[in-house]
Protein backbone atom coordinates (compact mmCIF):
# COMPACT_ATOMS: atom_id res chain seq x y z
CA UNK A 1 77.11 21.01 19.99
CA UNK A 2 74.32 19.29 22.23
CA UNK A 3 73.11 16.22 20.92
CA UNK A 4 69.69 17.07 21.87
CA UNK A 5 68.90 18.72 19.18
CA UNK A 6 68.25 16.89 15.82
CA UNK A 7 70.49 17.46 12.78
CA UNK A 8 67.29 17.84 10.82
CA UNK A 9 65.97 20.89 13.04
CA UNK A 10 69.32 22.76 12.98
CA UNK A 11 68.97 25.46 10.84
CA UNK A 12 71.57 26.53 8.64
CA UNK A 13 73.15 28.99 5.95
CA UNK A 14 74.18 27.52 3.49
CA UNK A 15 74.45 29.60 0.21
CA UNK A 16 74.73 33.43 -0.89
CA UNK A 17 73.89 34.78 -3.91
CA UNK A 18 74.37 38.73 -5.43
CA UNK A 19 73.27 39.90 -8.61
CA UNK A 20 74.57 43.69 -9.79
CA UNK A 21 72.78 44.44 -13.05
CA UNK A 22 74.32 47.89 -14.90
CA UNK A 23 73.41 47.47 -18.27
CA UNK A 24 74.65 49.57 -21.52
CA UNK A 25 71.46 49.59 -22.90
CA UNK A 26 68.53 50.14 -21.16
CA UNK A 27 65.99 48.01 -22.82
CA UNK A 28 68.73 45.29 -21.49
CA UNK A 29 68.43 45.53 -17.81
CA UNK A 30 67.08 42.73 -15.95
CA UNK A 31 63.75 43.06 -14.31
CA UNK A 32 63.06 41.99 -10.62
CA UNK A 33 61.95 38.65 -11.43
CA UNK A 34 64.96 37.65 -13.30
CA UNK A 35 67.23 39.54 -11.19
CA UNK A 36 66.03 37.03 -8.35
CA UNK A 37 66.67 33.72 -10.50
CA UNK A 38 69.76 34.73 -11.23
CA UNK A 39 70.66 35.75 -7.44
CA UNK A 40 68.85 32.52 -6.23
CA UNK A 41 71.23 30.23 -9.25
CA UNK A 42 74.46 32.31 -7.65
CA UNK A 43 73.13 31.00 -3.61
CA UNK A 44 72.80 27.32 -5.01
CA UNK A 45 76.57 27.41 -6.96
CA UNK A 46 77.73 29.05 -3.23
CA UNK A 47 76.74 26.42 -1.69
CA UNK A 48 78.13 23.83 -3.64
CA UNK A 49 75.26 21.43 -3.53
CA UNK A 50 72.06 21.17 -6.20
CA UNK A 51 69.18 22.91 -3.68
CA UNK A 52 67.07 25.01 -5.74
CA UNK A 53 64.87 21.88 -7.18
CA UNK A 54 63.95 20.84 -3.39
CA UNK A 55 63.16 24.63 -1.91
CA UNK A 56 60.00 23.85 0.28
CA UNK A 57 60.00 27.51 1.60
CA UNK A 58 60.08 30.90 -0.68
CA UNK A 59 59.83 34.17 0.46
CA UNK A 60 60.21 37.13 -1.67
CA UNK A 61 60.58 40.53 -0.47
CA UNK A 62 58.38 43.01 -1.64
CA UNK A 63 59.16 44.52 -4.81
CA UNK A 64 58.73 48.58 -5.33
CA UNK A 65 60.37 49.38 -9.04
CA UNK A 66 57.68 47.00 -10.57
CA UNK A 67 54.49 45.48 -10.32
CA UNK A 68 53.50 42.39 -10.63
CA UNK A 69 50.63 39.82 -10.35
CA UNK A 70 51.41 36.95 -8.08
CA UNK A 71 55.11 37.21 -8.32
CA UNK A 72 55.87 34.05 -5.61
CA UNK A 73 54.01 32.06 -8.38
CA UNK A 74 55.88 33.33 -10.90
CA UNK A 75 59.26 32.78 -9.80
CA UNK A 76 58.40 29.30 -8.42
CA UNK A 77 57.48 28.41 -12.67
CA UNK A 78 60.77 29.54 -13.34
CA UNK A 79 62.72 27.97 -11.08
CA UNK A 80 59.91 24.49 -11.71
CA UNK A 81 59.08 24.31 -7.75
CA UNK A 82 56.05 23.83 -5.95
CA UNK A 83 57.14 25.16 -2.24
CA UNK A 84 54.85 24.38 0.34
CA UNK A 85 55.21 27.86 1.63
CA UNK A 86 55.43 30.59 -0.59
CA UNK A 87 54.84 34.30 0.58
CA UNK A 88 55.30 37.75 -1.25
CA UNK A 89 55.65 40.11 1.68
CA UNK A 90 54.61 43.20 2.41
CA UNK A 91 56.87 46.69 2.24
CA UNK A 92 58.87 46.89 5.26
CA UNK A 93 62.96 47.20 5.31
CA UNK A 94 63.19 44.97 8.21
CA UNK A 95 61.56 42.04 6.53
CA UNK A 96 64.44 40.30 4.74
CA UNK A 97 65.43 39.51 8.02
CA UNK A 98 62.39 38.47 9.69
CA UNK A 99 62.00 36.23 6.27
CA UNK A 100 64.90 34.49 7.49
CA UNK A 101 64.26 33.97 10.80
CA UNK A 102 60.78 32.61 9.84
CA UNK A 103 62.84 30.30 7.62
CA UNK A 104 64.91 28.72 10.32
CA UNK A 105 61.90 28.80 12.35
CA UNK A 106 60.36 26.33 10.04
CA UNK A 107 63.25 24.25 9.27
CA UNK A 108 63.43 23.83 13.29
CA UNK A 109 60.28 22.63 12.97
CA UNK A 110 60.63 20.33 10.73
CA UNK A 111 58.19 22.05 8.41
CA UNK A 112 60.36 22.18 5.88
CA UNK A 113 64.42 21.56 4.77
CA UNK A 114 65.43 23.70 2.52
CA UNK A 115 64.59 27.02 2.18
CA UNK A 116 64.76 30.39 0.09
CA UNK A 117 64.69 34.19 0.89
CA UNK A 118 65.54 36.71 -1.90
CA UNK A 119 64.58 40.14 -2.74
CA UNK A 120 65.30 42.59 -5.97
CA UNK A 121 64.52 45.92 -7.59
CA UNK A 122 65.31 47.66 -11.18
CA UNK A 123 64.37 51.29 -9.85
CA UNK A 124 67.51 52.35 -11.77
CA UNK A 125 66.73 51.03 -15.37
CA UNK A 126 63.04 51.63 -14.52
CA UNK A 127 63.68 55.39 -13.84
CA UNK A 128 65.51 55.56 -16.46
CA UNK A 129 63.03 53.76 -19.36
CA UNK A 130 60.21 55.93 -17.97
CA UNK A 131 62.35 59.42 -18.39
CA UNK A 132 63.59 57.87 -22.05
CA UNK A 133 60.14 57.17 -22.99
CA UNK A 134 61.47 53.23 -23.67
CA UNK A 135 58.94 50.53 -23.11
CA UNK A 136 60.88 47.65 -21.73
CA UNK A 137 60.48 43.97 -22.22
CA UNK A 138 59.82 42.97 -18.99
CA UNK A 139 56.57 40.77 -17.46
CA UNK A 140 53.74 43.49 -18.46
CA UNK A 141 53.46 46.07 -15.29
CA UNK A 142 50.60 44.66 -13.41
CA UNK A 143 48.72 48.06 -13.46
CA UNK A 144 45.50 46.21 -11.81
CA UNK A 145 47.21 45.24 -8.94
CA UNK A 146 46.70 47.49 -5.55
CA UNK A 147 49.91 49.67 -5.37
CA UNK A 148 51.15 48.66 -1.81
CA UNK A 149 50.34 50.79 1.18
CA UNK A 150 52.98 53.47 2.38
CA UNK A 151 53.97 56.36 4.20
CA UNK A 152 51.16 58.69 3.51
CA UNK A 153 48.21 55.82 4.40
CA UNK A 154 48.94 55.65 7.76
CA UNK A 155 50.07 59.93 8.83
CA UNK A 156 47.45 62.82 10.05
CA UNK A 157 46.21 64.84 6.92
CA UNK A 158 48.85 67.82 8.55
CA UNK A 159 51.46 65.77 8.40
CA UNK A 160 50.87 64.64 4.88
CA UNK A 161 49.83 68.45 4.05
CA UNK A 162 53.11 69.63 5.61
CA UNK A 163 55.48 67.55 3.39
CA UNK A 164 56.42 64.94 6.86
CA UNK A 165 54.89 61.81 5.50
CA UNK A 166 58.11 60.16 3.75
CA UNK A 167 61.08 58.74 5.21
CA UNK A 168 63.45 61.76 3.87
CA UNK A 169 61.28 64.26 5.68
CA UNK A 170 60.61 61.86 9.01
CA UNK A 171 63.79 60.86 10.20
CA UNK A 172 65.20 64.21 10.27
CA UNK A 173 62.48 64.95 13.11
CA UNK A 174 64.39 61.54 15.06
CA UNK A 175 67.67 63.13 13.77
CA UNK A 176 66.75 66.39 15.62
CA UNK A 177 65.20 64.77 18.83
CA UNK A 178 67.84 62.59 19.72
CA UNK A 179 70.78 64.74 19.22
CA UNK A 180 69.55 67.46 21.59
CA UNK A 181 68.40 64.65 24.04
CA UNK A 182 72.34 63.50 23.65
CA UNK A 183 73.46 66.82 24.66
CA UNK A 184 74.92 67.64 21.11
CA UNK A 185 75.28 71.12 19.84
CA UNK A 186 74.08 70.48 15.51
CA UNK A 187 77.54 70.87 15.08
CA UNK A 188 78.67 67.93 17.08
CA UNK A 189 76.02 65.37 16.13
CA UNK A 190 76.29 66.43 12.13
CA UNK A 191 79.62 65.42 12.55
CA UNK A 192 79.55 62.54 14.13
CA UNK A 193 76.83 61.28 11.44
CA UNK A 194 79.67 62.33 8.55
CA UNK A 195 81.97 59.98 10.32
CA UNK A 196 79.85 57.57 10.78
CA UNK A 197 78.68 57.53 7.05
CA UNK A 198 82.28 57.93 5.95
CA UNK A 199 83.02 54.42 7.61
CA UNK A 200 80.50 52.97 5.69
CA UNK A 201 81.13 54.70 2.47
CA UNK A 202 84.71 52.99 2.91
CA UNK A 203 83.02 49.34 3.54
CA UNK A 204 81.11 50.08 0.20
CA UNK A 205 84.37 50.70 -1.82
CA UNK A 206 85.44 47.33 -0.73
CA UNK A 207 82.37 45.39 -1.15
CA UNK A 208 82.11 44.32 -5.27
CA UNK A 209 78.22 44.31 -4.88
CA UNK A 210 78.10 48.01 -3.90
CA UNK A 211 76.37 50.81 -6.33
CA UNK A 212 78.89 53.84 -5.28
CA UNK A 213 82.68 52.65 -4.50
CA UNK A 214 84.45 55.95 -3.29
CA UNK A 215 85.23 56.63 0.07
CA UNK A 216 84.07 59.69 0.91
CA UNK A 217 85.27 61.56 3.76
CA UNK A 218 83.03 62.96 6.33
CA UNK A 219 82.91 66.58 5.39
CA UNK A 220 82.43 65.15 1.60
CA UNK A 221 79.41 63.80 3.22
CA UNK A 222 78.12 66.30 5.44
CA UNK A 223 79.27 69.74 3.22
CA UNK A 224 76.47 71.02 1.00
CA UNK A 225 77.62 71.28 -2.87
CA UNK A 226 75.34 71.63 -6.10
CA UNK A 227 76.17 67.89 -6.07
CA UNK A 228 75.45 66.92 -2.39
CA UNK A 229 72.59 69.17 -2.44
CA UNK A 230 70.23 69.60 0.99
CA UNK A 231 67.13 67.32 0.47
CA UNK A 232 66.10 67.92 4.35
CA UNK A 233 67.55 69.37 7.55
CA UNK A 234 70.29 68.72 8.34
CA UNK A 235 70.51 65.70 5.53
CA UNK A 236 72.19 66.22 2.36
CA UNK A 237 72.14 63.62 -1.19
CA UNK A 238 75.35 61.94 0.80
CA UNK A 239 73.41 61.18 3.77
CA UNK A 240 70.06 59.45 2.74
CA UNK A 241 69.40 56.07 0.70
CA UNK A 242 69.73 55.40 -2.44
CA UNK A 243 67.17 53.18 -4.33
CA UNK A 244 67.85 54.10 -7.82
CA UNK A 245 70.27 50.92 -8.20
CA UNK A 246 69.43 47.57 -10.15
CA UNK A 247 70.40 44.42 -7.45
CA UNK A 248 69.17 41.37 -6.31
CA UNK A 249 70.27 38.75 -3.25
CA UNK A 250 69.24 35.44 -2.29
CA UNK A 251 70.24 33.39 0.71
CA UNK A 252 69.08 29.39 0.86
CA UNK A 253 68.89 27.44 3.95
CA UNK A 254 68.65 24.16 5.10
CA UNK A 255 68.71 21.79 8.10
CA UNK A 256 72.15 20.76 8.97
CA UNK A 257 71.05 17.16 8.30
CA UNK A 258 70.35 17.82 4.62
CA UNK A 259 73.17 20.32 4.07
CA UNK A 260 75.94 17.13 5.05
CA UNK A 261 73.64 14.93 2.83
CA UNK A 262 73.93 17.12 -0.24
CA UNK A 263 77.62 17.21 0.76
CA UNK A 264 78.03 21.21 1.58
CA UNK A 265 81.45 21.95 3.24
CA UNK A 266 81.08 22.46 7.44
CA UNK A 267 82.88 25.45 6.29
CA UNK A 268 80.32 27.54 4.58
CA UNK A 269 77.67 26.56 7.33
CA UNK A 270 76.23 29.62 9.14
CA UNK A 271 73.97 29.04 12.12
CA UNK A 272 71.07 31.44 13.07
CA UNK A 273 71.19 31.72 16.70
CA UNK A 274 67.89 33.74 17.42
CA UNK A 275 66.58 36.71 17.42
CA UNK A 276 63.70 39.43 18.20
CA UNK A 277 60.54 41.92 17.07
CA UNK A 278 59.03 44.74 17.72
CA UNK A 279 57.11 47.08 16.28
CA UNK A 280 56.41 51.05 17.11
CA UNK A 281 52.79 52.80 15.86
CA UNK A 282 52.33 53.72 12.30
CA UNK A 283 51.04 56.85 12.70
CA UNK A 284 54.36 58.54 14.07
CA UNK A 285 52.83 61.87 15.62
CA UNK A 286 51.03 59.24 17.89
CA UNK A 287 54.48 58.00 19.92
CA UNK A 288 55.45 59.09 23.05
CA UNK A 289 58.90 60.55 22.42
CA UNK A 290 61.24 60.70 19.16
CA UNK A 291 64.81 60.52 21.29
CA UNK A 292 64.38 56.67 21.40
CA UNK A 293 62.56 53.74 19.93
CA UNK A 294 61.03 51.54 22.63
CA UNK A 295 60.80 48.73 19.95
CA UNK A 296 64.32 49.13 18.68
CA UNK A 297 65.79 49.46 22.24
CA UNK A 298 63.47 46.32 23.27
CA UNK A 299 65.13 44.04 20.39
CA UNK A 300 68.43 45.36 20.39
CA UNK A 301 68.19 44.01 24.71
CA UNK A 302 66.93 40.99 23.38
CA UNK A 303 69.62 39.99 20.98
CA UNK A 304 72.48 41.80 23.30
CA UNK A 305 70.98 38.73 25.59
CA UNK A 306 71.88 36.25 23.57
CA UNK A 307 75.39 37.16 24.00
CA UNK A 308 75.70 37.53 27.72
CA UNK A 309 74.06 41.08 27.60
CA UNK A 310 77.32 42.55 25.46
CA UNK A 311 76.95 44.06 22.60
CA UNK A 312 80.71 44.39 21.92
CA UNK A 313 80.57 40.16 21.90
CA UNK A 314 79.31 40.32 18.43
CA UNK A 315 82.49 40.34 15.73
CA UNK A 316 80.65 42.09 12.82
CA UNK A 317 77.16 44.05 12.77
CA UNK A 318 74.99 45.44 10.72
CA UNK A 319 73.09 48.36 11.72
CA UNK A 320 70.40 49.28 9.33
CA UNK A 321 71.48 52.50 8.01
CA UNK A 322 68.75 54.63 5.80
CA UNK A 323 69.54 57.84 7.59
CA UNK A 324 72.10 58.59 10.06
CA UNK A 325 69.56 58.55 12.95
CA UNK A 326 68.95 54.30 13.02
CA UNK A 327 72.50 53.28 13.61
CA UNK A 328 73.51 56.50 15.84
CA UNK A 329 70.15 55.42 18.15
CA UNK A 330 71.27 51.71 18.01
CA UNK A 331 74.47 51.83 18.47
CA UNK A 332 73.63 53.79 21.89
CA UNK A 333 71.25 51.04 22.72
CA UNK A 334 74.00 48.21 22.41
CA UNK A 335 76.58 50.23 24.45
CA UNK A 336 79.16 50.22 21.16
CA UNK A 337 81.20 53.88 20.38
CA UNK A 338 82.97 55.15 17.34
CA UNK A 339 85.36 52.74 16.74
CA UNK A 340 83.14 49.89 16.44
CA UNK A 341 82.42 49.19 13.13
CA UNK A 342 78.69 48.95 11.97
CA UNK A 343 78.34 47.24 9.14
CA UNK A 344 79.87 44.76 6.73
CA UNK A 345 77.85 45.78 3.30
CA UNK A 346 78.21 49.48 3.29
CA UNK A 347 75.38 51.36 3.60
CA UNK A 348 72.16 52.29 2.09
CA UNK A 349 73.32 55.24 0.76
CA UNK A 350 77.08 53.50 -0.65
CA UNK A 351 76.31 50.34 -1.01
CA UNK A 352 72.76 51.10 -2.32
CA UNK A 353 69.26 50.92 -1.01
CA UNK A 354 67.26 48.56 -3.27
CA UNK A 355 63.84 49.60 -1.31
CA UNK A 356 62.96 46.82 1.43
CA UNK A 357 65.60 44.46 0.25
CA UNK A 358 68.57 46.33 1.06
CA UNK A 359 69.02 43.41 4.44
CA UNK A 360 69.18 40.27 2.26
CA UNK A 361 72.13 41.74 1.02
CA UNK A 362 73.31 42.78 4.16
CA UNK A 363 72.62 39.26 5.66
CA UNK A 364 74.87 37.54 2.79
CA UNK A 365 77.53 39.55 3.33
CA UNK A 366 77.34 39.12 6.94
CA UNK A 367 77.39 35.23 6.26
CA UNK A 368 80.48 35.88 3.76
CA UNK A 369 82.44 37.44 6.93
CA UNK A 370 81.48 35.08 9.34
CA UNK A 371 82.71 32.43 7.40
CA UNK A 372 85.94 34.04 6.78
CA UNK A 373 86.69 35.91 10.04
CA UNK A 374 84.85 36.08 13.50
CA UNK A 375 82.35 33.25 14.94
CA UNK A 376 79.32 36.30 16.31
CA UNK A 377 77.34 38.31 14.03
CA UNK A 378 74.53 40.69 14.49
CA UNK A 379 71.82 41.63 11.82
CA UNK A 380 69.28 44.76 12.80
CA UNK A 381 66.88 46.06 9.99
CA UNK A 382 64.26 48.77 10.59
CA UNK A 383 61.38 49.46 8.38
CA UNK A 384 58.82 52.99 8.13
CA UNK A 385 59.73 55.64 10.01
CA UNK A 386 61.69 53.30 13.07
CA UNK A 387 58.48 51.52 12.64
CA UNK A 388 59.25 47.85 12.47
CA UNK A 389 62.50 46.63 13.81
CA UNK A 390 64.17 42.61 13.50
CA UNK A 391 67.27 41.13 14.85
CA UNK A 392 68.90 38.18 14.12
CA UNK A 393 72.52 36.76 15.41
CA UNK A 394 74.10 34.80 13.20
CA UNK A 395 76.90 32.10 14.46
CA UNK A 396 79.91 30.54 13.01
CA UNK A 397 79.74 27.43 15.47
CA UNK A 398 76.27 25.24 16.12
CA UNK A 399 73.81 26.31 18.34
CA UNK A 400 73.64 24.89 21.88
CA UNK A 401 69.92 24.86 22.37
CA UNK A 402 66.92 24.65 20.26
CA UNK A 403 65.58 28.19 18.08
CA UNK A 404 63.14 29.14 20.14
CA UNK A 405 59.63 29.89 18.09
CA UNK A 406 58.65 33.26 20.09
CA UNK A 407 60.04 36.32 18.39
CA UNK A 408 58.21 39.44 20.09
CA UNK A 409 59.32 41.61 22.32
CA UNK A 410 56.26 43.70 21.56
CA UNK A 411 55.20 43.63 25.83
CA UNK A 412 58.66 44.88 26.83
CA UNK A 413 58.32 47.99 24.32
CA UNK A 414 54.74 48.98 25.86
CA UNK A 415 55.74 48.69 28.99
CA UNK A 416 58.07 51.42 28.98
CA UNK A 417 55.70 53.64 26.59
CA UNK A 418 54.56 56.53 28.44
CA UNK A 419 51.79 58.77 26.99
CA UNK A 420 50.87 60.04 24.07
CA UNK A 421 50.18 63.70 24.18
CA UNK A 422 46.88 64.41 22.37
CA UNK A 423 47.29 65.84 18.47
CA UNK A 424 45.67 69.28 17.68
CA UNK A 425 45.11 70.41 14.47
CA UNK A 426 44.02 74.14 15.94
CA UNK A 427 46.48 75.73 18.71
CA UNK A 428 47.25 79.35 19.30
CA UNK A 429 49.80 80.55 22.04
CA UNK A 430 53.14 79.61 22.91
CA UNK A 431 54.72 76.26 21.10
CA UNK A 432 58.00 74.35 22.45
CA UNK A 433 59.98 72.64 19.95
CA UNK A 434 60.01 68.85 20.44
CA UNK A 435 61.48 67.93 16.84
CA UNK A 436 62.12 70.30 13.62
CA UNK A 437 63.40 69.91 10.25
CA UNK A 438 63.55 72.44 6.84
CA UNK A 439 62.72 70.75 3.85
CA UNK A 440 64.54 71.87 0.38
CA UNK A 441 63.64 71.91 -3.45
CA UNK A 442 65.67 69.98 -6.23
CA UNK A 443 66.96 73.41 -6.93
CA UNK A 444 68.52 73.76 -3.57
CA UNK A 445 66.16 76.69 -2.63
CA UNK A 446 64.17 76.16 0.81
CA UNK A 447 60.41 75.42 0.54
CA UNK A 448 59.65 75.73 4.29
CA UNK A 449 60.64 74.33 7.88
CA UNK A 450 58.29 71.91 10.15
CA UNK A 451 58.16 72.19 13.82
CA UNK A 452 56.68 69.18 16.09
CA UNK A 453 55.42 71.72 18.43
CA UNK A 454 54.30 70.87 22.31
CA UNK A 455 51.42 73.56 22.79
CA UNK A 456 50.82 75.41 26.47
CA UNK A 457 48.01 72.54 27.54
CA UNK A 458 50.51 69.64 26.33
CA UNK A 459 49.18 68.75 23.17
CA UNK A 460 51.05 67.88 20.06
CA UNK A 461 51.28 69.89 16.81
CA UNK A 462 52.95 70.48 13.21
CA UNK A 463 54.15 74.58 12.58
CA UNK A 464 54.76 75.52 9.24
CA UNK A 465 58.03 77.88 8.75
CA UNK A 466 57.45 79.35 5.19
CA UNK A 467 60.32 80.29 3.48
CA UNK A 468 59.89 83.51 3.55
CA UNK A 469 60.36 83.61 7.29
CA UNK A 470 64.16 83.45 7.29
CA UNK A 471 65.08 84.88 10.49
CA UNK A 472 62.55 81.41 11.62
CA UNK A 473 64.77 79.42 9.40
CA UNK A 474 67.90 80.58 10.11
CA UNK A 475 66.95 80.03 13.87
CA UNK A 476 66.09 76.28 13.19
CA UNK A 477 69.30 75.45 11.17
CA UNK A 478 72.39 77.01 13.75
CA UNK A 479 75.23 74.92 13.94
CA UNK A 480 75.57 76.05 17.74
CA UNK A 481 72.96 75.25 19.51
CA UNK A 482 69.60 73.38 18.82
CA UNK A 483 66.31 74.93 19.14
CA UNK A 484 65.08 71.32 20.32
CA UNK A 485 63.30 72.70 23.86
CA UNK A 486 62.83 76.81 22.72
CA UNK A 487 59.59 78.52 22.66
CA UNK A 488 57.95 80.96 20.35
CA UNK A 489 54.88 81.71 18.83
CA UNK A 490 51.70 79.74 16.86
CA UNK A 491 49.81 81.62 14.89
CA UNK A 492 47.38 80.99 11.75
CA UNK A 493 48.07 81.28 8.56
CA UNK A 494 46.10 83.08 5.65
CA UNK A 495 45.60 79.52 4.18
CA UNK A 496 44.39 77.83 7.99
CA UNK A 497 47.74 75.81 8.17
CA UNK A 498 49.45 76.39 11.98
CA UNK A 499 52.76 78.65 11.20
CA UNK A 500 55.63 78.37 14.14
CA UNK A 501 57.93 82.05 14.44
CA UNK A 502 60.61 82.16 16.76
CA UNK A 503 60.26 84.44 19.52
C-alpha cells in the first residue's frame, strides 16, 4: 500500500449484516424499519467492533412495501444517532451501490468515519395482511406522504395505454432487440437466458439469505407450466424478479484508521477501489436503439479500466439480474462468456428481489466472498428500464491511489448516442419491427402483443396486436426466427389505438 494516502481516508468494509424474516403468523412479520435495525445490529456483530453508536453517515434505500414519514429520522431514534448525513433515497435498483460509493467517497474525504448503507422491504407479509384483511402493527402507513414516482410518470400516454410502462412489459422489448442484433434465432437466445438463470438459481440454493433454494434447470426455467406461467414474451414467472419476499441488509464502513482502532481483524477489511455512473433517458421510446445501453456499456469500460481493461480480472461479479436481458447485455460489454459466473447472491428472481434493495445484499455477499476467496470483485446494479446504471470494484488488498471523487461517465454515453427517431402517435403504411413483445393475463390467456414499430418516414411507434389476431401473434412468438427487422401493415383501430398485422 502507498503511504501517501492517509489511514483515515482509506475507505473500508468492514461489517455485513442479513436479515430473512418468514414469519408463522402474519401480524408477526417485521416491518422495514425494524428489519433494518436488526440487519444494521447483524453488520456491527460482523465486524467485531461496537460501530453503530458513532455512524456519521446513513443512507437508506428507498422503501416500496411501506410508507413512511421521514424514515432516516426514524431509524436514527432507534439506533440513538445523530449522523451528520442522513439521506432516504429515491427508487432506483442501482442505488444501494451508488450509496456506497458515496460512502467511501466521504470517508476519503474525511467527511466522515464510519458509515451505514442498508435497505429493506416486507412486500411479502404486506401482500399478504392486505389479501387477509389483517391490520398489522407496524409504524402507521404514512398515507399523506407522496407515493414515489415510477414507471408510468415518466412514458408517452401510448406506451402507458398499451400496457409497456412497467419493467415486466419493458425489458422484453431489450430482450427482443438485442437477441436479433446478436444474430440469435428466439430459440437460441431463450436458451441461453434458461442457462443463464439456472446458474443463478443454483447460487441461490447455496446462499442461506435466499427466498427460493432449488436449482432449477434451464428448461424448468424457460418451459411454460400453470406454475411458470407466461407474464410477457418470451418471459415466464421463472424468469422475472421477485419482490414478494421479507429481507433486509446493511453494510457499515469505516476509514481504515478507525477500523484498526476499534480493533477489526485486517481480515474482514474490504476495500472499494472505484467505480462509475451513468444514466440513459427516462422516457424509453426516446433512446436511440434498444440492442445496447450507452450508459451501461460506458460504466461497465470504466470499471473494466480499473483492472487493466479485463473484465475476466475480476474473481466474482455481480451482474444485476431483474430480467435476463441486463446480465446477457453486460456480460457482452465486459467480454466474459458462459462459463463465467455472474453473480455471488443468486438472482432477483432466486435469491429474491426486495424492490431497489436487492444490491445491498448483493454487495455483502460479494464482501463475504472476497474475504474468503479471490482479491477482485465487481458490483453492477441497474435501475428503470436500463435507466440508471453503478459500478463499483471491490478489493481484498488496499488501494494504491486515492478514490477519486468523479463518478460520471455520463459524456462518454452521449457521445456515442446517435438520434432519436421522432415518436408518432398517428402513422399509416408500412411498419418495421424494431422491438416486440405479447403480454399475458394471470390466467395464462394472451391479452395482446406490442410492436415498437419504425414507420416509412423513420419515425417511431407502438402497434397494438389484439388477441384476436392470432396469425399476428403467432408470427411474433416463433421459436425460429425473429420478426425483429420484418414489415407489415399499420392500420387504425375502431378505438384510435395504432394496430400492427403481419404482412
Amino acid at each position: 500500500m502507498s503511504n501517501s494516502i492517509p489511514e483515515d481516508r482509506i475507505p473500508v468494509i468492514v461489517g455485513v449484516g442479513e436479515i430473512v424474516d418468514r414469519p408463522k403468523d402474519i401480524t408477526a412479520g417485521l416491518e422495514p424499519l425494524a428489519l433494518l435495525e436488526q440487519a444494521l445490529q447483524r453488520a456491527e456483530a460482523d465486524s467485531g467492533a461496537r460501530l453503530l453508536g458513532e455512524i456519521q453517515s446513513l443512507d437508506i434505500v428507498n422503501f416500496l412495501s411501506w410508507r413512511y414519514r421521514d424514515p432516516e429520522k426514524q431509524l436514527a431514534q432507534r439506533l440513538g444517532i445523530q449522523p451528520a448525513h442522513l439521506h432516504y433515497g429515491p427508487v432506483g435498483g442501482e442505488s444501494p451501490i451508488r450509496y456506497l460509493h458515496e460512502a467511501a467517497q466521504r470517508i476519503a474525504r474525511g467527511e466522515c468515519s464510519v458509515a451505514a448503507v442498508c435497505g429493506a422491504e416486507a412486500q411479502s407479509t404486506a401482500t399478504k395482511a392486505q389479501r387477509a384483511g389483517i391490520e398489522l402493527p407496524w409504524t402507521p402507513f404514512a398515507h399523506d406522504v407522496e407515493e414515489p414516482k415510477r414507471g408510468a410518470a415518466f412514458q408517452k400516454p401510448m406506451a402507458v395505454t398499451l400496457g409497456v410502462f412497467r419493467p415486466i412489459t419493458v425489458y422484453p422489448l431489450y430482450e427482443s432487440a438485442t437477441s436479433a442484433h446478436w444474430g440469435q434465432t428466439p430459440r437460441e437466445a431463450l436458451r441461453e437466458s434458461g442457462e443463464l438463470w439456472s446458474t443463478y438459481a443454483h447460487v441461490a440454493a447455496d446462499n442461506p439469505n435466499s427466498w427460493l433454494k432449488k436449482k432449477f434447470s434451464a428448461d424448468e426455467i424457460t418451459t411454460a407450466t400453470p406454475d411458470n406461467r407466461m407474464i410477457a414474451w418470451p418471459y415466464t414467472k421463472l424468469m422475472v424478479a421477485n419482490p414478494t419476499v421479507n429481507m433486509g441488509g446493511a453494510l457499515i464502513l469505516t476509514s481504515l484508521a478507525k477500523a484498526r482502532a476499534a480493533g477489526v481483524p485486517e481480515d474482514r477489511l474490504i476495500y472499494p477501489l472505484g467505480g462509475a455512473s451513468a444514466e440513459e433517458p427516462r422516457d424509453y421510446l426516446t433512446r436511440d436503439q434498444f440492442v445496447e445501453s450507452h450508459s451501461q456499456t460506458a460504466v461497465l469500460k470504466a470499471v473494466m479500466d480499473l483492472v487493466q481493461g479485463d473484465g475476466r480480472k475480476f474473481d466474482a461479479i455481480e451482474l444485476y439480474s431483474c430480467f435476463p436481458c441486463v446480465p446477457k447485455m453486460a456480460r457482452r460489454t465486459l467480454g466474459l462468456g458462459a462459463d463465467v459466473r455472474p453473480t455471488v447472491t443468486g438472482g432477483l428472481t432466486f435469491f429474491g428481489a426486495p424492490l431497489n434493495t436487492y444490491m445491498t445484499h448483493a454487495a455483502c455477499a460479494m464482501v463475504r466472498n472476497l474475504r474468503s476467496r479471490g482479491k477482485l470483485g465487481l458490483l453492477y446494479g441497474q435501475g428503470g428500464f436500463v435507466t440508471k446504471h453503478h459500478g463499483l470494484v471491490l478489493s481484498r488488498e488496499a488501494p494504491k491511489a486515492a478514490l477519486k471523487q468523479a463518478t460520471s461517465v455520463q459524456a462518454e454515453a452521449e457521445r456515442n448516442r446517435r438520434a432519436v427517431p421522432e415518436f408518432a402517435t398517428e402513422a399509416r403504411g408500412k411498419g418495421k419491427v424494431e422491438a416486440f413483445t405479447v403480454i399475458y393475463r394471470g390466467n395464462g390467456e394472451v391479452e395482446h402483443g406490442v410492436t415498437m414499430l419504425r414507420t416509412e418516414d423513420g419515425k417511431r411507434t407502438l402497434g397494438r396486436i389484439p388477441a384476436s389476431d392470432t396469425a399476428t401473434l403467432a408470427y411474433l412468438q416463433s421459436m425460429d426466427r425473429t420478426p425483429v427487422g420484418s414489415t407489415g401493415d399499420i392500420v387504425t383501430a375502431g378505438d384510435g389505438m395504432l394496430e400492427w398485422r403481419v404482412a
